[in-house]
C-alpha atoms as a PDB file:
ATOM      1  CA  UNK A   1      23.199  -0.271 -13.280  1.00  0.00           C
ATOM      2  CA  UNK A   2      21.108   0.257 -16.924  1.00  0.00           C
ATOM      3  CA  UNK A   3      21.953   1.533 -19.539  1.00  0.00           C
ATOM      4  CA  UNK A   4      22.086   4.883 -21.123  1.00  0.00           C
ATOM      5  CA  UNK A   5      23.351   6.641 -23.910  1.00  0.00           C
ATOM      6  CA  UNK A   6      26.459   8.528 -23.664  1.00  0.00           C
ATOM      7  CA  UNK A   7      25.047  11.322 -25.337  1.00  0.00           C
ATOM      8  CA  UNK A   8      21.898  12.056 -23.293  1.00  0.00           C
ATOM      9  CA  UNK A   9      24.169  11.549 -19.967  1.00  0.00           C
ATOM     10  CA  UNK A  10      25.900  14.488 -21.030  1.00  0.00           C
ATOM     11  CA  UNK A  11      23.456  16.411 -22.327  1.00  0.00           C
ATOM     12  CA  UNK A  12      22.018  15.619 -19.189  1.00  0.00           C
ATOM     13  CA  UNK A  13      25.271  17.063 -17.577  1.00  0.00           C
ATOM     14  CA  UNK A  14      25.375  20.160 -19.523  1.00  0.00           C
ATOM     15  CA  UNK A  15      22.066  20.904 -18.202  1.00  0.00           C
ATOM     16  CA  UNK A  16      22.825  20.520 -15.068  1.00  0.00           C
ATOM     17  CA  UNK A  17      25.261  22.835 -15.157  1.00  0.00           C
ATOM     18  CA  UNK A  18      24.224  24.972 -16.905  1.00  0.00           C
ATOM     19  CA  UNK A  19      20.748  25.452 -14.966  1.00  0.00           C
ATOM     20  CA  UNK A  20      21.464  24.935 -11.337  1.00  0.00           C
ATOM     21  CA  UNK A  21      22.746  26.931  -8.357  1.00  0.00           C
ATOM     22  CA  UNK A  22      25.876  23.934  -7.138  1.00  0.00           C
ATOM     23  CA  UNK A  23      25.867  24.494  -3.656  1.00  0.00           C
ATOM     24  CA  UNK A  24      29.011  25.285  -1.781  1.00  0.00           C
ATOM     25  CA  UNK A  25      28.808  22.544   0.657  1.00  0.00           C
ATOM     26  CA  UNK A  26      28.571  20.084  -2.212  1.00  0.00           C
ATOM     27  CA  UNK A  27      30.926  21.044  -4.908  1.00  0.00           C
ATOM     28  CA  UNK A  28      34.787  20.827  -3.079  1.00  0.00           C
ATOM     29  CA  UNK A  29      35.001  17.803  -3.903  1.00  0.00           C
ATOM     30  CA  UNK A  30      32.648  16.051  -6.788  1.00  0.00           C
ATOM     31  CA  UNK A  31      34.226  13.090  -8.825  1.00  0.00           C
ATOM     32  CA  UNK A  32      32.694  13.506 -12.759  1.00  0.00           C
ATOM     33  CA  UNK A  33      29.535  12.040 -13.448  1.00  0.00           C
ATOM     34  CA  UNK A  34      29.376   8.349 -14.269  1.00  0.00           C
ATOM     35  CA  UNK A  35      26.992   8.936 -16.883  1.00  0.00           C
ATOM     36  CA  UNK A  36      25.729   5.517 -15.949  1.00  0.00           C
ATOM     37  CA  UNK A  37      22.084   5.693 -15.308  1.00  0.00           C
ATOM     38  CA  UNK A  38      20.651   3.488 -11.944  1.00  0.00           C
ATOM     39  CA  UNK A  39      17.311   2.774 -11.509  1.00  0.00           C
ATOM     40  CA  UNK A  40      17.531   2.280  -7.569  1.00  0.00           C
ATOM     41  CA  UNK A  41      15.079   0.637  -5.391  1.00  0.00           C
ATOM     42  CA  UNK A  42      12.862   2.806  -3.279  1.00  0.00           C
ATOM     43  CA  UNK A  43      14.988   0.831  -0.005  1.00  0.00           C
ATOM     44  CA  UNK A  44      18.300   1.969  -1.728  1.00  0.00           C
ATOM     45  CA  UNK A  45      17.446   5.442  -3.111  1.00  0.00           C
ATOM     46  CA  UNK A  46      16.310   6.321   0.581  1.00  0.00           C
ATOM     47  CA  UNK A  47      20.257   5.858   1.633  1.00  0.00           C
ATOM     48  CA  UNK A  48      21.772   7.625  -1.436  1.00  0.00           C
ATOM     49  CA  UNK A  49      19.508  10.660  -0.387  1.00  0.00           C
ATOM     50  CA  UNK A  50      18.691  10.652   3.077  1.00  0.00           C
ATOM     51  CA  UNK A  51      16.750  13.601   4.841  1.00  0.00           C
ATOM     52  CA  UNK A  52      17.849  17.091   4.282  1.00  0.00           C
ATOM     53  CA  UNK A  53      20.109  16.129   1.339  1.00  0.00           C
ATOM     54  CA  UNK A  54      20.180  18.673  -1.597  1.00  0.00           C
ATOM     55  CA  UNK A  55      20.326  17.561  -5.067  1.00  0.00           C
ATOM     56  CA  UNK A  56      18.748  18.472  -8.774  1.00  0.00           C
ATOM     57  CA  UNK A  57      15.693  16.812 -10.733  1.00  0.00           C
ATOM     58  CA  UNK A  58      15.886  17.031 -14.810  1.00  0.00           C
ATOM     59  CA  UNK A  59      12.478  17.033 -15.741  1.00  0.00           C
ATOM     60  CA  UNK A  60      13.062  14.167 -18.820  1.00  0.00           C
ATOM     61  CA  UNK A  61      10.793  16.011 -21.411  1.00  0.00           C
ATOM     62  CA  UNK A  62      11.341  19.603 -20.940  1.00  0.00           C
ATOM     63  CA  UNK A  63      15.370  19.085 -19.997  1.00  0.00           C
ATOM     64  CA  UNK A  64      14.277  21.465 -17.256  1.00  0.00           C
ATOM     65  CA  UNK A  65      16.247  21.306 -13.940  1.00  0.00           C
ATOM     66  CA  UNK A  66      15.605  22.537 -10.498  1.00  0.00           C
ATOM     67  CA  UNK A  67      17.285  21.939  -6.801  1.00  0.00           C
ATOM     68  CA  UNK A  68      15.268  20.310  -4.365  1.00  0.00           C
ATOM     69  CA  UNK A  69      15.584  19.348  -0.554  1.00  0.00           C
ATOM     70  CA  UNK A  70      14.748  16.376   0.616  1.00  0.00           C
ATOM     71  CA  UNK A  71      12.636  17.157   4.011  1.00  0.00           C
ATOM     72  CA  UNK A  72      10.322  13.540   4.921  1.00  0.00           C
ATOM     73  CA  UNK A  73       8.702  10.436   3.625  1.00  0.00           C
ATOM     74  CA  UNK A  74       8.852   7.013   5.070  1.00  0.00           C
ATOM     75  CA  UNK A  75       7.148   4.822   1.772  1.00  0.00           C
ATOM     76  CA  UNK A  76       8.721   6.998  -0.576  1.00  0.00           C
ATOM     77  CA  UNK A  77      10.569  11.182  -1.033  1.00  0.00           C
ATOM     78  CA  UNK A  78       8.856  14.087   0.344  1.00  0.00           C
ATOM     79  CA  UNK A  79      10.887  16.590  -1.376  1.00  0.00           C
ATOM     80  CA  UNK A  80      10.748  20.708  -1.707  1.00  0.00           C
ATOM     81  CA  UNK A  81      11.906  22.983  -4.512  1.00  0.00           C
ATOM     82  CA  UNK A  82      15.146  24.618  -2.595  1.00  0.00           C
ATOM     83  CA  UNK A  83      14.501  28.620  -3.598  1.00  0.00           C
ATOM     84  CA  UNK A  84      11.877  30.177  -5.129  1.00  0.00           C
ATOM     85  CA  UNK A  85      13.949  30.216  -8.222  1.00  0.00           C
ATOM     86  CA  UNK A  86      13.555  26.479  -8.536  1.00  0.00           C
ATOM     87  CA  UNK A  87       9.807  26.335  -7.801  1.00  0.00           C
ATOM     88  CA  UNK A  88       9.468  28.919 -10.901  1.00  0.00           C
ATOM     89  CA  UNK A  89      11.648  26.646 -13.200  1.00  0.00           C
ATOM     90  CA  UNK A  90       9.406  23.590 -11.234  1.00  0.00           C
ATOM     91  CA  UNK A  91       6.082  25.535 -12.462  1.00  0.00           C
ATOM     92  CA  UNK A  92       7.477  25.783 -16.130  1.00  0.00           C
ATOM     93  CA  UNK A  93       7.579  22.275 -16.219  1.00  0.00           C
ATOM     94  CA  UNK A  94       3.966  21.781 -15.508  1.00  0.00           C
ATOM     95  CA  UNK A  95       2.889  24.677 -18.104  1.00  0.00           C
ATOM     96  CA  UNK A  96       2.572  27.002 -15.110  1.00  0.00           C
ATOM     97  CA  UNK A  97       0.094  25.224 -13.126  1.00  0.00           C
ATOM     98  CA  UNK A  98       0.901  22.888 -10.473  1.00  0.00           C
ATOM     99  CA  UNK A  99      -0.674  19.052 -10.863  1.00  0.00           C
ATOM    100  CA  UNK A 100      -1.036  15.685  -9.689  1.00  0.00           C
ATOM    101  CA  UNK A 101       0.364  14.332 -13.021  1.00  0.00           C
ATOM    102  CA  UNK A 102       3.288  12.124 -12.991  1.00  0.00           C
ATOM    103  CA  UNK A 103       6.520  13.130 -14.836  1.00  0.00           C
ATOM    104  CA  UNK A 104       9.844  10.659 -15.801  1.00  0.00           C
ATOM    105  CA  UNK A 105      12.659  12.346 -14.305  1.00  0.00           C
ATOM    106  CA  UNK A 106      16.532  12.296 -13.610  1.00  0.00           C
ATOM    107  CA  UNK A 107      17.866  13.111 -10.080  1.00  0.00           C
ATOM    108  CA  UNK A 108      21.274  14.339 -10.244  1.00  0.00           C
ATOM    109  CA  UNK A 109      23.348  13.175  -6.367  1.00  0.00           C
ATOM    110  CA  UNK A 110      26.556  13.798  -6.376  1.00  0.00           C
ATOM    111  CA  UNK A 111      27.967  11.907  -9.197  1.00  0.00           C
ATOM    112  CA  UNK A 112      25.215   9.402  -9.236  1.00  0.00           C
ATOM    113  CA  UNK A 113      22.431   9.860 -12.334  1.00  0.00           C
ATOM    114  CA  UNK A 114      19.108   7.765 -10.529  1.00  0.00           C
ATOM    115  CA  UNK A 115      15.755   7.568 -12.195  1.00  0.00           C
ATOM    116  CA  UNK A 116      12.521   8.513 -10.902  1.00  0.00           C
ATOM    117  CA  UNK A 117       8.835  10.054 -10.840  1.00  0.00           C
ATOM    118  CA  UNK A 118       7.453  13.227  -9.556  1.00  0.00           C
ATOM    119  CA  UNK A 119       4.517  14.672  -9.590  1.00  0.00           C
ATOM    120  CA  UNK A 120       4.003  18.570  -9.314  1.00  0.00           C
ATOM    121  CA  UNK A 121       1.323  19.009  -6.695  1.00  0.00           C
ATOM    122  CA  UNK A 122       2.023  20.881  -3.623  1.00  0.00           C
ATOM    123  CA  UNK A 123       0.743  19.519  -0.476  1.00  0.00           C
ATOM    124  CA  UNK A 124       1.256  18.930   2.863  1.00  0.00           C
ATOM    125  CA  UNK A 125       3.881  21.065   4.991  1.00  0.00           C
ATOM    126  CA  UNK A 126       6.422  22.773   3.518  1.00  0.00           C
ATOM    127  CA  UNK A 127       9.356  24.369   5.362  1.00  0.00           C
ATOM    128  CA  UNK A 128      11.441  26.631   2.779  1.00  0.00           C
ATOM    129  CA  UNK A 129      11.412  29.932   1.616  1.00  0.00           C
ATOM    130  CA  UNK A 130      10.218  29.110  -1.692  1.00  0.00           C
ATOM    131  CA  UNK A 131       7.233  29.952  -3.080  1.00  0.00           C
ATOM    132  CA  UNK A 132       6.024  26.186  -2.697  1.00  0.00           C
ATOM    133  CA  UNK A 133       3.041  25.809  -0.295  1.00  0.00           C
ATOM    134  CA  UNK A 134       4.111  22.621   1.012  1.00  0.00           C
ATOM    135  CA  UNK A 135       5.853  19.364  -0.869  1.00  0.00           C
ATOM    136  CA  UNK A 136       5.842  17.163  -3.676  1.00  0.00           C
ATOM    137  CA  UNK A 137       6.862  13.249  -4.221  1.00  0.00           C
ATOM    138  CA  UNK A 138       9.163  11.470  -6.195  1.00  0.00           C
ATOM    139  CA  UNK A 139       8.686   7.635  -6.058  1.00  0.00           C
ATOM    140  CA  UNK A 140      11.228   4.995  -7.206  1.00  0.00           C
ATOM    141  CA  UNK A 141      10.895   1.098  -7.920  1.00  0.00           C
ATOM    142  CA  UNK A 142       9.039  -0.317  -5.004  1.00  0.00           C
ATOM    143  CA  UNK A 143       8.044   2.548  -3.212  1.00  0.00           C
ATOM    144  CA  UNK A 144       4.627   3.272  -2.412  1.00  0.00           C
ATOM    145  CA  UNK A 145       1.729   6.436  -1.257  1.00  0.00           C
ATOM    146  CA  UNK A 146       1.509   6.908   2.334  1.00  0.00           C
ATOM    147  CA  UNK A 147      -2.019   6.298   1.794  1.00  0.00           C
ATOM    148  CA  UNK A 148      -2.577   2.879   0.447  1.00  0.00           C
ATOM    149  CA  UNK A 149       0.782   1.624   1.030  1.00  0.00           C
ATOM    150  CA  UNK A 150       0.828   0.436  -2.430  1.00  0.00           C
ATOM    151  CA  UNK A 151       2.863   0.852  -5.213  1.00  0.00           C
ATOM    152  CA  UNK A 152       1.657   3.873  -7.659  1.00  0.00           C
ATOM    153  CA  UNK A 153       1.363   2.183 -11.260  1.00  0.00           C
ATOM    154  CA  UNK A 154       1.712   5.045 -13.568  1.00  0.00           C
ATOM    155  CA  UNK A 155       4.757   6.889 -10.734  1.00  0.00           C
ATOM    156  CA  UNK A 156       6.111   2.500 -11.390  1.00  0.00           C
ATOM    157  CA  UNK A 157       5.705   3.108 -15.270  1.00  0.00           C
ATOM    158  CA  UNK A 158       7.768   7.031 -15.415  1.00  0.00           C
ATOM    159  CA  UNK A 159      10.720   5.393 -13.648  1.00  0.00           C
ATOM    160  CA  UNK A 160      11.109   2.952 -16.271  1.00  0.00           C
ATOM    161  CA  UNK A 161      10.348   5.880 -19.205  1.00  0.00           C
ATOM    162  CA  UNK A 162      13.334   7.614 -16.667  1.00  0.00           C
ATOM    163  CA  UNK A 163      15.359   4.752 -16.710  1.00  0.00           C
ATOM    164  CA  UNK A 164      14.956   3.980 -20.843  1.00  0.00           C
ATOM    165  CA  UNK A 165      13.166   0.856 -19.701  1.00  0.00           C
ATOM    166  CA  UNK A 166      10.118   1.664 -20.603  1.00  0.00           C
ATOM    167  CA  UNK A 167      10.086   0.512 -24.503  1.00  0.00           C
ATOM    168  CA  UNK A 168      11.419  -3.273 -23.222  1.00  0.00           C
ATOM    169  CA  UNK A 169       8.352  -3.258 -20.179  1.00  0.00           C
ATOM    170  CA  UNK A 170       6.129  -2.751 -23.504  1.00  0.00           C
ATOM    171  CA  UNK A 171       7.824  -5.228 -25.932  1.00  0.00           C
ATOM    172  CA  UNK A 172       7.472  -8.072 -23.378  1.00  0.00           C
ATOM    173  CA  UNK A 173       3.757  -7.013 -21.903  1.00  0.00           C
ATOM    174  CA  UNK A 174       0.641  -8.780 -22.096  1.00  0.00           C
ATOM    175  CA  UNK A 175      -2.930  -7.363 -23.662  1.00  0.00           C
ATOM    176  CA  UNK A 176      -3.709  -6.581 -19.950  1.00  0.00           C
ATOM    177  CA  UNK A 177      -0.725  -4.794 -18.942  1.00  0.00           C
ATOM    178  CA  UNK A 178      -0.766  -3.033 -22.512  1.00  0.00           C
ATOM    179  CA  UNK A 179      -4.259  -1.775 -21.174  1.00  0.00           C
ATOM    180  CA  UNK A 180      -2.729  -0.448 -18.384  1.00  0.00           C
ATOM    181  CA  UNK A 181       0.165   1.291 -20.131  1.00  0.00           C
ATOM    182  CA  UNK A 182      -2.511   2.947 -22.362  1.00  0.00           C
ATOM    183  CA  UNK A 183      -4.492   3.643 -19.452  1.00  0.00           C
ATOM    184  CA  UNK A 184      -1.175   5.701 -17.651  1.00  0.00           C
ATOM    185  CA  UNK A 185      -0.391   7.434 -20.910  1.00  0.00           C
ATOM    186  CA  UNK A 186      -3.775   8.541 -21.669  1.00  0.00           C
ATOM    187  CA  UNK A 187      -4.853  10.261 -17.490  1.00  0.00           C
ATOM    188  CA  UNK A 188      -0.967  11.675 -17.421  1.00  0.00           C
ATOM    189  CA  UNK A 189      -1.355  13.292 -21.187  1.00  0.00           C
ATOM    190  CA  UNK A 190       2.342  11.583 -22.040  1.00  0.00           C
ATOM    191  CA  UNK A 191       2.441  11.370 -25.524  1.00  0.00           C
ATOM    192  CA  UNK A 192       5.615   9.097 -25.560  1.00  0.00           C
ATOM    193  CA  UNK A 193       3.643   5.959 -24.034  1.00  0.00           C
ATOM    194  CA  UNK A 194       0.882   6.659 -25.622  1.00  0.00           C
ATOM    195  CA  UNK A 195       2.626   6.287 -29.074  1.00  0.00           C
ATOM    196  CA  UNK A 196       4.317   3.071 -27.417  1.00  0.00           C
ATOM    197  CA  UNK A 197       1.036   1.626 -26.153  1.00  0.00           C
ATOM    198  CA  UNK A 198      -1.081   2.593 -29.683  1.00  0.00           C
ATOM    199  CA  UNK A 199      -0.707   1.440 -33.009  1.00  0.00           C
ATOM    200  CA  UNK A 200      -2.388   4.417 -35.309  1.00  0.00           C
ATOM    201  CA  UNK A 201      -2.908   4.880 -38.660  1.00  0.00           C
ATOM    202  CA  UNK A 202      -0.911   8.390 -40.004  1.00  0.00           C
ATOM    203  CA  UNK A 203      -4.617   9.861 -40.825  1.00  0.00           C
ATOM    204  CA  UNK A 204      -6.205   9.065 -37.004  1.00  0.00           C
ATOM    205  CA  UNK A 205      -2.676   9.841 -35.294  1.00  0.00           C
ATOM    206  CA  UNK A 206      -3.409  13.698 -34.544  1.00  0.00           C
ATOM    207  CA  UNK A 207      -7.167  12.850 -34.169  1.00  0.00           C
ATOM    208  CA  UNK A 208      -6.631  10.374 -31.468  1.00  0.00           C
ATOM    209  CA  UNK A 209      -3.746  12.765 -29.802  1.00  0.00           C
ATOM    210  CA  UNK A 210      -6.529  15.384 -29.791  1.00  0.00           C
ATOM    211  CA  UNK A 211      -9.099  13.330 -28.434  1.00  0.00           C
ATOM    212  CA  UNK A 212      -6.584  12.421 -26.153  1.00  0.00           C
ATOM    213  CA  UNK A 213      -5.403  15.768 -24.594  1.00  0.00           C
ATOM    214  CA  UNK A 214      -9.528  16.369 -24.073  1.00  0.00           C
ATOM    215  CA  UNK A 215      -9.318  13.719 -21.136  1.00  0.00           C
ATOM    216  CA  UNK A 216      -8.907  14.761 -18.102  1.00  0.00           C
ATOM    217  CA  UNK A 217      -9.189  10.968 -16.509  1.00  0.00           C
ATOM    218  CA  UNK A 218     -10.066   7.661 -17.985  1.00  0.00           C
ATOM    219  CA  UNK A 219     -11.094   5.186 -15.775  1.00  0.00           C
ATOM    220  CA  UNK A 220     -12.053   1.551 -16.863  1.00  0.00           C
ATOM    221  CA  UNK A 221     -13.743  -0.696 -14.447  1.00  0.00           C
ATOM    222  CA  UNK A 222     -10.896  -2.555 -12.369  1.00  0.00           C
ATOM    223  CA  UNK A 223     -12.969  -5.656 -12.198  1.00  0.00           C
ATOM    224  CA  UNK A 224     -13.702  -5.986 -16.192  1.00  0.00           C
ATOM    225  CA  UNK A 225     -10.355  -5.201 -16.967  1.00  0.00           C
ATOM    226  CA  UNK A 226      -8.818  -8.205 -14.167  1.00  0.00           C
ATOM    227  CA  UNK A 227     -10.844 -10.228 -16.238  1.00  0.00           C
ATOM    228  CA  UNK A 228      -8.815 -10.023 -19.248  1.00  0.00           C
ATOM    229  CA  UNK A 229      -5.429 -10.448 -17.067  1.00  0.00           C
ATOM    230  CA  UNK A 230      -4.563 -14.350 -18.506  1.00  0.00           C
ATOM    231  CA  UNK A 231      -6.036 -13.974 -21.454  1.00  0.00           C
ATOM    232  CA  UNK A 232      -3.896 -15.953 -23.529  1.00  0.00           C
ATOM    233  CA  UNK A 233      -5.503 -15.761 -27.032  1.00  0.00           C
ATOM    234  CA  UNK A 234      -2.518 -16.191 -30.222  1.00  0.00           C
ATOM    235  CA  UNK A 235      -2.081 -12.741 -31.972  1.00  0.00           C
ATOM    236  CA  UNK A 236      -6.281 -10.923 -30.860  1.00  0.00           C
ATOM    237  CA  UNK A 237      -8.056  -9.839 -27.885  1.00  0.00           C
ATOM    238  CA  UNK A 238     -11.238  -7.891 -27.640  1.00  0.00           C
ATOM    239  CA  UNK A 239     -11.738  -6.865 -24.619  1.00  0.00           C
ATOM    240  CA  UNK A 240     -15.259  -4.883 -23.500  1.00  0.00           C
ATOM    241  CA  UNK A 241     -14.512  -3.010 -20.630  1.00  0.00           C
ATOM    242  CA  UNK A 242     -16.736  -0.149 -19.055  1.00  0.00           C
ATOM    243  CA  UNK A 243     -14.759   3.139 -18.916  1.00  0.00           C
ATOM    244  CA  UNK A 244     -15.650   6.579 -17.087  1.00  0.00           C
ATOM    245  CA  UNK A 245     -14.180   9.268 -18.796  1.00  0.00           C
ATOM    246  CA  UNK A 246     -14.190  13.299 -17.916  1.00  0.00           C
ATOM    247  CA  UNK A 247     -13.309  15.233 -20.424  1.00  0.00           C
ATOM    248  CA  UNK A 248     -12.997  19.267 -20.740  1.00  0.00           C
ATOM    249  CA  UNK A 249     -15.341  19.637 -22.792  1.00  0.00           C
ATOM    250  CA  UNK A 250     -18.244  17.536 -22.102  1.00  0.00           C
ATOM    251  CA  UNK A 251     -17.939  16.088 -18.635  1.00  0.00           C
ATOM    252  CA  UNK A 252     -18.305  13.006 -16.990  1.00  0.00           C
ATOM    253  CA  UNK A 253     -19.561  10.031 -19.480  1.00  0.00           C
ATOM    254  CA  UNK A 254     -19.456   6.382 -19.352  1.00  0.00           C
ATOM    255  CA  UNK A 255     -19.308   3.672 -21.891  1.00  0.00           C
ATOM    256  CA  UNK A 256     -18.009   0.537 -23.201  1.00  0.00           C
ATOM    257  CA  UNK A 257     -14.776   0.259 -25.201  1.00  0.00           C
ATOM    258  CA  UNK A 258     -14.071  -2.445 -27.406  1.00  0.00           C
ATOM    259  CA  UNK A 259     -10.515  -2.194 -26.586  1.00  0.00           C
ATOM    260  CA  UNK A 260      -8.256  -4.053 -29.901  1.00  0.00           C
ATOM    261  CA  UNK A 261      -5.071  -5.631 -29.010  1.00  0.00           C
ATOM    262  CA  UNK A 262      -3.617  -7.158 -31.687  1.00  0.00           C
ATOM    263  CA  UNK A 263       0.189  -8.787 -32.813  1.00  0.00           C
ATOM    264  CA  UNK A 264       1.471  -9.595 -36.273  1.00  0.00           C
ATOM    265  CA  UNK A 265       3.254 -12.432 -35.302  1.00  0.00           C
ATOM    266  CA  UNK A 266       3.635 -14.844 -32.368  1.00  0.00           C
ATOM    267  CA  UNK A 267       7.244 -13.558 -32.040  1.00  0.00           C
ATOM    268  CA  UNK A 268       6.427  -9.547 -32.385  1.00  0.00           C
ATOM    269  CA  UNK A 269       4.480  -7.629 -29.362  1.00  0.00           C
ATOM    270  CA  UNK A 270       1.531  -6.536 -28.608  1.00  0.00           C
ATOM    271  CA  UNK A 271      -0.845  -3.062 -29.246  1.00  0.00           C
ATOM    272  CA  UNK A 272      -3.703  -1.750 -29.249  1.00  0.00           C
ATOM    273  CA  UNK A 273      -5.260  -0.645 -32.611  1.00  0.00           C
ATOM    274  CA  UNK A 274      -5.393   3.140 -32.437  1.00  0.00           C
ATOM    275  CA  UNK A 275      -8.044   3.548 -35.281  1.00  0.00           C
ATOM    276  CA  UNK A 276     -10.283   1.508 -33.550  1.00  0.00           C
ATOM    277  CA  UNK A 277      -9.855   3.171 -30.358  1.00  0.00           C
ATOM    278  CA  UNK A 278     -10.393   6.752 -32.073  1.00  0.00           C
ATOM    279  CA  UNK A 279     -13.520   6.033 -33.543  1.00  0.00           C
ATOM    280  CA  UNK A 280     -15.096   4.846 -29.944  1.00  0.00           C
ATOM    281  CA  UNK A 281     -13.241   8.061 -27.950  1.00  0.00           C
ATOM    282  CA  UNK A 282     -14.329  10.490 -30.733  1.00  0.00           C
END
């Protein structure tokens, strides 16, 4: 079990009532939600909802809920929106058009609150009557694409924003794995872990957000960035790593970033100097 605060469980719980459709089948005889919030492993979650099992997703920024079927998935949820009311609410989540970008959310089963990641992509079959040309994913700790059989860092990173983990992951991470937070935060647009992963001046902080929400993907190179993964300097790392970047405006480009992670003390954590960052992205 982790933590939560008693107050978003049940603002959590108004939502969910307030939003969804309770099926019949399911309602006779609910116990109250535990407001406890569990952060399941991809090997548990699997049992809690097995194939065909009905239950609701709270989209964590938006407070947005839909009901969704599970229908597959072996490494990790193949789910559906259940009518084509819930794919509408699904499509307000995403601004009205459907993407690959990953999303903390809430899955309300039964009386269990369980935190996960979706993305809002159709794909694949879809079986319904819904409006949703196939299905999307939701991943949990541990579970992994069909694919690559590999875990999905930045689905890995929204179940701990889901599960309120998130700010801890960052207050214990190294200059590497703060890279990689800023790296998720910056190709899914999340402003949250962006703001966790960026130290920024006031007068850069809606500069760099703009600059920011330009990006469609930011890749650096895997094999310059590995390099920096022990680096075990006191309280300052420069690290020079090649990054392709597509933007909306102007394309594909490549360069190097001088990425600044910095700490003010041995004992506080680390981040990466937003200003510094701006004035490279700009």
């Amino acid at each position: 079990m982790k933590r939560i605060q008693y107050i978003m469980g049940c603002s959590l719980l108004f939502l969910f009532i307030g939003n969804q459709q309770v099926m019949a089948d399911e309602v006779e005889h609910h116990s109250p939600i535990s407001f406890e919030l569990q952060m399941l492993s991809w090997e548990d979650a699997k049992e809690v909802i097995p194939n065909k099992k009905i239950f609701t997703v709270i989209d964590m920024e938006t407070g947005l809920a839909f009901n969704v079927q599970r229908r597959a998935g072996s490494q990790h949820a193949d789910v559906q929106p259940l009518t084509k009311k819930d794919t509408k609410i699904m499509k307000k989540v995403y601004n009205g058009e459907w993407s690959w970008k990953r999303r903390a959310a809430i899955l309300i089963v039964g009386d269990q609150m369980i935190a996960g990641s979706m993305h809002g992509m159709p794909h694949g079959a879809g079986a319904l009557e819904n409006n949703f040309p196939g299905h999307f994913c939701i991943h949990f700790p541990g579970s992994t694409t069909h694919k690559s059989r590999h875990t999905d860092r930045a689905h890995q990173f929204m179940v701990l924003k889901a599960a309120g983990e998130i700010e801890e992951y960052a207050n214990m991470a190294t200059p590497y794995q703060m890279i990689q937070l800023l790296n998720v935060a910056i190709n899914q647009e999340d402003v949250t872990l962006v703001k966790l992963a960026v130290s920024t001046p006031s007068k850069y902080e809606k500069k760099l957000h703009k600059v920011i929400k330009n990006i469609d993907a930011f890749l650096p190179n895997k094999n310059q960035l590995e390099k920096f993964e022990e680096a075990n300097e006191l309280v300052f790392v420069e690290m020079p790593i090649k990054v392709k970047i597509h933007t909306k405006t102007k394309g594909i480009k490549q360069k190097t970033i001088r990425f600044i992670v910095r700490r003010d003390s041995l004992n506080s954590r680390w981040i990466v100097d937003g200003e510094s960052l701006y004035k490279q992205l700009k």
